[in-house]
N, C-alpha and C. Protein backbone atom coordinates (compact mmCIF):
# COMPACT_ATOMS: atom_id res chain seq x y z
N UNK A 1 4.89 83.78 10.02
CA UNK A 1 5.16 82.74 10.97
C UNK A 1 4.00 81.77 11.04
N UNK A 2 2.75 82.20 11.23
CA UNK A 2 1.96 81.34 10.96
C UNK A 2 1.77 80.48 10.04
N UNK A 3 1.81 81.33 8.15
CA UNK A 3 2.05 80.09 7.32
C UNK A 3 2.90 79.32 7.16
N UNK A 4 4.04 79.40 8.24
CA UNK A 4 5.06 78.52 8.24
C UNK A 4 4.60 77.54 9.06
N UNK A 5 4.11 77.87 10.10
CA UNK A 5 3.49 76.82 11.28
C UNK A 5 2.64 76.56 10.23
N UNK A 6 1.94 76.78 9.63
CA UNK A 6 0.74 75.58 8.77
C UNK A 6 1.26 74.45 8.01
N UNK A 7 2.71 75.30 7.17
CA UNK A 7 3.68 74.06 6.38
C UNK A 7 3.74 73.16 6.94
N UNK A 8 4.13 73.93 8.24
CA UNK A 8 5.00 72.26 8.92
C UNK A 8 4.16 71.39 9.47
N UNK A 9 2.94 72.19 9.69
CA UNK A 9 1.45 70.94 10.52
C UNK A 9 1.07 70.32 8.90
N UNK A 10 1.26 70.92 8.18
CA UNK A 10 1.09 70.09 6.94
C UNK A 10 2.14 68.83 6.23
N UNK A 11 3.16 69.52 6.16
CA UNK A 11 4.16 68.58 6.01
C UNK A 11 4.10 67.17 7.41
N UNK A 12 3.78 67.49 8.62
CA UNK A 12 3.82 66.61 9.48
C UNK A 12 2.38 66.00 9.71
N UNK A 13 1.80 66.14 8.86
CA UNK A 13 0.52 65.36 8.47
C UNK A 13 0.25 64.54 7.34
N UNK A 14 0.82 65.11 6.41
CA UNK A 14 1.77 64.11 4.89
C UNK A 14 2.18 63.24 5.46
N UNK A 15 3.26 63.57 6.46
CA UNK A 15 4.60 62.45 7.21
C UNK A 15 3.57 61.21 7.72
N UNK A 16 2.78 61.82 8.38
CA UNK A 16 1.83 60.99 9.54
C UNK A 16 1.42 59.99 8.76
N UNK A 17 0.65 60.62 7.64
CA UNK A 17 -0.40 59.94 6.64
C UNK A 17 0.48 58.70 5.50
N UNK A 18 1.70 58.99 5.32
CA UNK A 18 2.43 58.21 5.04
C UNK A 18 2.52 57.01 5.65
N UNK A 19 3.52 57.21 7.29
CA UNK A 19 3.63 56.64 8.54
C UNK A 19 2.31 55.73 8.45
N UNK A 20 0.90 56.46 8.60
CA UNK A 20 -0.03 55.42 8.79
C UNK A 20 -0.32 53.87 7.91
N UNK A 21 -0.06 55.27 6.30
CA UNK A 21 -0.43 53.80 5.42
C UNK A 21 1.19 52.96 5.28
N UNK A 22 1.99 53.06 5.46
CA UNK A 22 3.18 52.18 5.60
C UNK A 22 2.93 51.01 6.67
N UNK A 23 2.32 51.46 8.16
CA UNK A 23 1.85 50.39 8.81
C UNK A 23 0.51 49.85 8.49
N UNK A 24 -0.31 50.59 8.02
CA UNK A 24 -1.36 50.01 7.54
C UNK A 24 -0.83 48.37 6.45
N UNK A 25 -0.35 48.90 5.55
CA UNK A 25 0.11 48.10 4.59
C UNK A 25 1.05 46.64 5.96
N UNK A 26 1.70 47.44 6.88
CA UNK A 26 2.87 46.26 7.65
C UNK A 26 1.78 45.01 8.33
N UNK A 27 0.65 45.96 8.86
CA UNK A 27 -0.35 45.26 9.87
C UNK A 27 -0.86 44.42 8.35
N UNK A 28 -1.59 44.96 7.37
CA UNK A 28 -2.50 43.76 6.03
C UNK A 28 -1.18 42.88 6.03
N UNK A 29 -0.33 42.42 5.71
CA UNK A 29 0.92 41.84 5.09
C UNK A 29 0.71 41.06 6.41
N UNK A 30 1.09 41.14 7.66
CA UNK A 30 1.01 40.36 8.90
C UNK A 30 -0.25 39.62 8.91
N UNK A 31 -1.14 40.36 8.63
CA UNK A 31 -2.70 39.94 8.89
C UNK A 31 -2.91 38.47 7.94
N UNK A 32 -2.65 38.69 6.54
CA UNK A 32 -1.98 38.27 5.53
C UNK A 32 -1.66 36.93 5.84
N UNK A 33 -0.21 36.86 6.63
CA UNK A 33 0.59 35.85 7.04
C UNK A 33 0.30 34.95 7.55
N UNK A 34 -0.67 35.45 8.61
CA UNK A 34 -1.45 34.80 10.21
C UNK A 34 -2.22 33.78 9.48
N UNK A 35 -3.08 34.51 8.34
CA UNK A 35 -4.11 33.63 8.14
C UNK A 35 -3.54 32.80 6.98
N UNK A 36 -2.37 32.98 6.38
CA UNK A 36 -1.82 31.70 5.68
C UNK A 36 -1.50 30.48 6.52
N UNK A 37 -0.55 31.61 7.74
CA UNK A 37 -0.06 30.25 8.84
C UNK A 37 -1.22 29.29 9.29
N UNK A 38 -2.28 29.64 9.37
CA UNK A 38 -3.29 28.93 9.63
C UNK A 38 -3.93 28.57 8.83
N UNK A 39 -4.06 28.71 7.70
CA UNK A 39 -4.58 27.54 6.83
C UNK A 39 -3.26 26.58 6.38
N UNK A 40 -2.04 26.76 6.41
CA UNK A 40 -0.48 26.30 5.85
C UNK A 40 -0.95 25.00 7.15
N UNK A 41 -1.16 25.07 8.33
CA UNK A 41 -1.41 24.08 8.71
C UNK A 41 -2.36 22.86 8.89
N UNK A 42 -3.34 23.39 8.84
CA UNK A 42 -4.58 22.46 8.29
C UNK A 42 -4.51 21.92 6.92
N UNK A 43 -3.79 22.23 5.94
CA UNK A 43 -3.26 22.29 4.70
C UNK A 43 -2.38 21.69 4.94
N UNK A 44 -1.67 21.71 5.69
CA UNK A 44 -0.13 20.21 5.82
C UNK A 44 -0.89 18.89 6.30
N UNK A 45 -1.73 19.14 7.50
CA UNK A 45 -2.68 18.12 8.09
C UNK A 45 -2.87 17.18 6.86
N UNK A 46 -3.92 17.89 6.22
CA UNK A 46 -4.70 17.26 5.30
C UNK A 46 -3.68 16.50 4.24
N UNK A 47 -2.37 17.01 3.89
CA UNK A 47 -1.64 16.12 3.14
C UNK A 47 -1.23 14.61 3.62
N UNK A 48 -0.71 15.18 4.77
CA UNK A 48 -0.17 14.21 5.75
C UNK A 48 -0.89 13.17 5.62
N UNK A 49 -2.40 13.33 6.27
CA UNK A 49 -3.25 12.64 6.32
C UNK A 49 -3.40 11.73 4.96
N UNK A 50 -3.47 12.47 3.82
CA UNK A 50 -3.91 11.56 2.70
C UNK A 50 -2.69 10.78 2.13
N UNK A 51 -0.96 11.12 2.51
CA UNK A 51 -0.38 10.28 2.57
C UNK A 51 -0.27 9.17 2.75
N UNK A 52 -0.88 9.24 4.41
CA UNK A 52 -0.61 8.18 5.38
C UNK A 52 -2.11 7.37 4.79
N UNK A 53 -3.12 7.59 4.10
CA UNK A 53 -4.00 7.27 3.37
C UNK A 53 -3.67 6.29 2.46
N UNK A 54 -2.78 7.13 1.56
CA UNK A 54 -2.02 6.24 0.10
C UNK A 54 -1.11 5.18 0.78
N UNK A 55 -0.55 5.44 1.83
CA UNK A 55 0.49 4.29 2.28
C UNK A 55 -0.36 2.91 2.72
N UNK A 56 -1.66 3.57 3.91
CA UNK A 56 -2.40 2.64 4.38
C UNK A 56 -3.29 1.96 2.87
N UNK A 57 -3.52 2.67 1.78
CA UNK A 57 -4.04 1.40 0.85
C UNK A 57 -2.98 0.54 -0.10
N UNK A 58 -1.78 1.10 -0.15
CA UNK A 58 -0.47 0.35 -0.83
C UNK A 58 -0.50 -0.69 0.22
N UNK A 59 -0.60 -0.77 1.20
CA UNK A 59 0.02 -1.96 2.28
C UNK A 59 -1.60 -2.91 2.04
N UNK A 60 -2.60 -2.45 2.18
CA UNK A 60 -4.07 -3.29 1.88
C UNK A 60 -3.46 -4.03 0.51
N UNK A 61 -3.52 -3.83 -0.56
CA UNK A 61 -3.50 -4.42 -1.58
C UNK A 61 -2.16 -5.04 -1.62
N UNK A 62 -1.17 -4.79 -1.24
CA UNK A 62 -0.01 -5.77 -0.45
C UNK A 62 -0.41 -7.14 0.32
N UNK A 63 -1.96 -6.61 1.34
CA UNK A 63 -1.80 -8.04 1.86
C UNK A 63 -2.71 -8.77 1.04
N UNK A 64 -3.57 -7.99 0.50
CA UNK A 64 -4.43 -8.62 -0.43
C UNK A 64 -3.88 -9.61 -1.33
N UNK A 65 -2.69 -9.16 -1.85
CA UNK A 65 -1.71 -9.96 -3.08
C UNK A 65 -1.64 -11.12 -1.86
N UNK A 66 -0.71 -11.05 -0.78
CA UNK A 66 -0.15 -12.20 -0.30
C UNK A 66 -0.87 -13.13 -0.14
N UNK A 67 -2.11 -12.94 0.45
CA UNK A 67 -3.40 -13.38 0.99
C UNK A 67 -4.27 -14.52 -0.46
N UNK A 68 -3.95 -13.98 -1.31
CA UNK A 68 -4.39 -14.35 -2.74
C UNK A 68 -3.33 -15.18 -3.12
N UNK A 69 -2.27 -15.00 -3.06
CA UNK A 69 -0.71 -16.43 -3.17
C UNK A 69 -0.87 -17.32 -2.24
N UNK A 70 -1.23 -16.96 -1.17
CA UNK A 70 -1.23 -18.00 0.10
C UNK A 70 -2.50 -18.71 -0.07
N UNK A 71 -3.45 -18.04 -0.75
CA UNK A 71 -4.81 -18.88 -0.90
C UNK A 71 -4.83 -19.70 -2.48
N UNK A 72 -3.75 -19.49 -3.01
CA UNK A 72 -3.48 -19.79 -4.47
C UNK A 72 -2.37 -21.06 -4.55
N UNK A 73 -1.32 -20.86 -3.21
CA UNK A 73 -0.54 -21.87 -3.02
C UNK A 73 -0.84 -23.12 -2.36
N UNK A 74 -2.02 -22.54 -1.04
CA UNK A 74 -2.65 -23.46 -0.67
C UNK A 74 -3.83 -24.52 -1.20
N UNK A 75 -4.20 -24.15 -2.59
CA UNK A 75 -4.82 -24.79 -3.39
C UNK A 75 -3.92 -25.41 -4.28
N UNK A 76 -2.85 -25.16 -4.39
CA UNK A 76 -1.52 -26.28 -5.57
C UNK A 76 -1.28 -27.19 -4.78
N UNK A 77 -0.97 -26.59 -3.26
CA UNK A 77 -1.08 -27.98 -2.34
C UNK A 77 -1.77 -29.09 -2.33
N UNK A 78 -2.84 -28.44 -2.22
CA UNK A 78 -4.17 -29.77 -2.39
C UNK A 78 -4.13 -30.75 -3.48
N UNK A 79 -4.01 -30.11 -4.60
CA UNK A 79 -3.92 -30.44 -5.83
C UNK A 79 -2.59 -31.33 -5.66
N UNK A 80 -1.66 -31.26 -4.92
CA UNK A 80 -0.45 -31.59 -5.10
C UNK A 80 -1.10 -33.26 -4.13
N UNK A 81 -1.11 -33.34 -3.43
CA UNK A 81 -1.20 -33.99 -2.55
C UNK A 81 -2.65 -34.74 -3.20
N UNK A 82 -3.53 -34.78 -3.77
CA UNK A 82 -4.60 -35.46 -4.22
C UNK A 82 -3.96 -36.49 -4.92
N UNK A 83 -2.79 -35.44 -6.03
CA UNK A 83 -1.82 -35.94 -6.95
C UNK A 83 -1.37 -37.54 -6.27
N UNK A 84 -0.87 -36.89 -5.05
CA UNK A 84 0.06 -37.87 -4.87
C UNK A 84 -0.65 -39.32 -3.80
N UNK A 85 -1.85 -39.08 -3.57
CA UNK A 85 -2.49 -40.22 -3.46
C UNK A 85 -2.90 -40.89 -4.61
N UNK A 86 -3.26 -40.79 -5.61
CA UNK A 86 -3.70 -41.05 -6.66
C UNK A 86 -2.42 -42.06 -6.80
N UNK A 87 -1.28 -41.74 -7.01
CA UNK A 87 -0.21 -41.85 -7.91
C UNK A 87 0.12 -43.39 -6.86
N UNK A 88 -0.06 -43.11 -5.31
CA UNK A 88 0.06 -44.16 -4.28
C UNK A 88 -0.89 -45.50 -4.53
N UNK A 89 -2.22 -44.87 -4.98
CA UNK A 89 -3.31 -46.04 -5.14
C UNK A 89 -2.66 -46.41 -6.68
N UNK A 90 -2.18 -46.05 -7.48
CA UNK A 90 -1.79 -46.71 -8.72
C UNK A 90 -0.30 -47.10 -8.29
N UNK A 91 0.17 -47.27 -7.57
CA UNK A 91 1.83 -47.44 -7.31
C UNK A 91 1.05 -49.50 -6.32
N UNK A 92 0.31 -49.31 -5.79
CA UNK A 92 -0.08 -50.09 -4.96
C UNK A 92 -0.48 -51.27 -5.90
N UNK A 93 -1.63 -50.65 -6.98
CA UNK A 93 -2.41 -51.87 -8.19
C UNK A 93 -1.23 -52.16 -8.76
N UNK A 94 0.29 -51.61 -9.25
CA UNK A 94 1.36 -51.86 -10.00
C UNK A 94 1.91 -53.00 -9.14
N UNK A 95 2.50 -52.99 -7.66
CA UNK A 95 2.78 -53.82 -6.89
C UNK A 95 1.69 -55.01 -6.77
N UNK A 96 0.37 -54.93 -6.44
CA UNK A 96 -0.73 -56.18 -6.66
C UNK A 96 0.29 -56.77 -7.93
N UNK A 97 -0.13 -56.00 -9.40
CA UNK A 97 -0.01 -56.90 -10.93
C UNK A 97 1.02 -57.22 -10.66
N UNK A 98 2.02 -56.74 -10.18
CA UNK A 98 3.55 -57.60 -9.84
C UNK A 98 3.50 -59.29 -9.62
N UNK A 99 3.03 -58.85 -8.24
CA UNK A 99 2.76 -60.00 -7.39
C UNK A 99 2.18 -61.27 -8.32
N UNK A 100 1.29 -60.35 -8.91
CA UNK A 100 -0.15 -61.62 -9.94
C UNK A 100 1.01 -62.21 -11.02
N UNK A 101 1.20 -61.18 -11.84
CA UNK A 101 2.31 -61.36 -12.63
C UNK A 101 3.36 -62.47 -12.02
N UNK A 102 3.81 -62.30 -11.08
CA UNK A 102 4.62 -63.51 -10.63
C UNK A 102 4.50 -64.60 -10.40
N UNK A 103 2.98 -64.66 -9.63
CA UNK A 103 2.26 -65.91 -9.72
C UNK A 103 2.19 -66.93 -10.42
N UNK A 104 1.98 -66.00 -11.21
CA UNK A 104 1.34 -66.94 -12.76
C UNK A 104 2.61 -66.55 -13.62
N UNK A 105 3.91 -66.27 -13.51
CA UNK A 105 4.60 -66.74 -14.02
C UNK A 105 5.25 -68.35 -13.63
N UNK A 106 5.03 -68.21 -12.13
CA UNK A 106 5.33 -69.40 -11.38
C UNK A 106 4.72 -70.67 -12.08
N UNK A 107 3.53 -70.36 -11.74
CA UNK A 107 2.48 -71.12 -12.35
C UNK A 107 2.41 -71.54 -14.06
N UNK A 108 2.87 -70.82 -14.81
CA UNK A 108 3.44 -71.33 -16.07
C UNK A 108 4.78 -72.20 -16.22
N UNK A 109 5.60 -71.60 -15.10
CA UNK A 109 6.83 -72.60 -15.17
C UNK A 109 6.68 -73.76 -14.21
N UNK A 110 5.92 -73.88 -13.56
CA UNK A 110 5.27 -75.08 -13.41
C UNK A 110 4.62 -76.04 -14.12
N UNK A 111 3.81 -75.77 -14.98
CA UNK A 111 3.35 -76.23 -15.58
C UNK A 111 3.76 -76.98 -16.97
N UNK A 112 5.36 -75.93 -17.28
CA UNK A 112 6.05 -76.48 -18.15
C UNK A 112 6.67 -77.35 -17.92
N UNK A 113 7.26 -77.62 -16.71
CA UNK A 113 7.83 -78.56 -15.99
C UNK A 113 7.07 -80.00 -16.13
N UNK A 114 5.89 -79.75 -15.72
CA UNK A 114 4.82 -81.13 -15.46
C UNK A 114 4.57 -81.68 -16.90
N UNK A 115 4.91 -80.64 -17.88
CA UNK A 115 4.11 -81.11 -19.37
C UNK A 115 4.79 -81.85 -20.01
């Protein structure tokens, strides 16, 4: 009877020792988890973050472009408009030589007249 009572304190110490490392192993695996969940979030952070990074320099060099057309268009302007004084002060000397031109066409057919 006794070495039977030893089996079974033995066998139920196997059991135990099993039991233990089965939760041993449940608690590492949890333990495990915890500290993924917590880096899984500082680790999403940090993506997020460098997303919203890549978006905030796509939109910089977006305005940069516009900023560079608008400073590129506003110089064709100028250019445009220099143009078109230029073209006014020679539109003006064309109207003078008109005028002269007429003059002195006058003035020749006058003169043919008198001759």
């Amino acid at each position: 009877a006794e070495a039977q009572a030893w089996q079974q304190a033995e066998v139920a110490l196997e059991a135990a020792k099993a039991e233990k490392a089965h939760l041993q192993k449940t608690v590492d695996r949890l333990t495990a988890e915890v500290a993924q969940a917590k880096q899984a979030k500082p680790q999403a952070e940090l993506q997020e973050a460098a997303a919203v990074q890549l978006q905030l320099s796509e939109v910089q060099q977006e305005l940069q472009s516009a900023r560079d057309a608008c400073a590129a268009e506003a110089q064709r302007v100028r250019e445009s408009q220099l143009q078109l004084q230029q073209m006014q002060g020679q539109l003006a000397e064309v109207t003078q030589l008109r005028a002269h031109v007429s003059e002195l066409e006058a003035g020749l057919e006058l003169a043919r007249e008198a001759a």
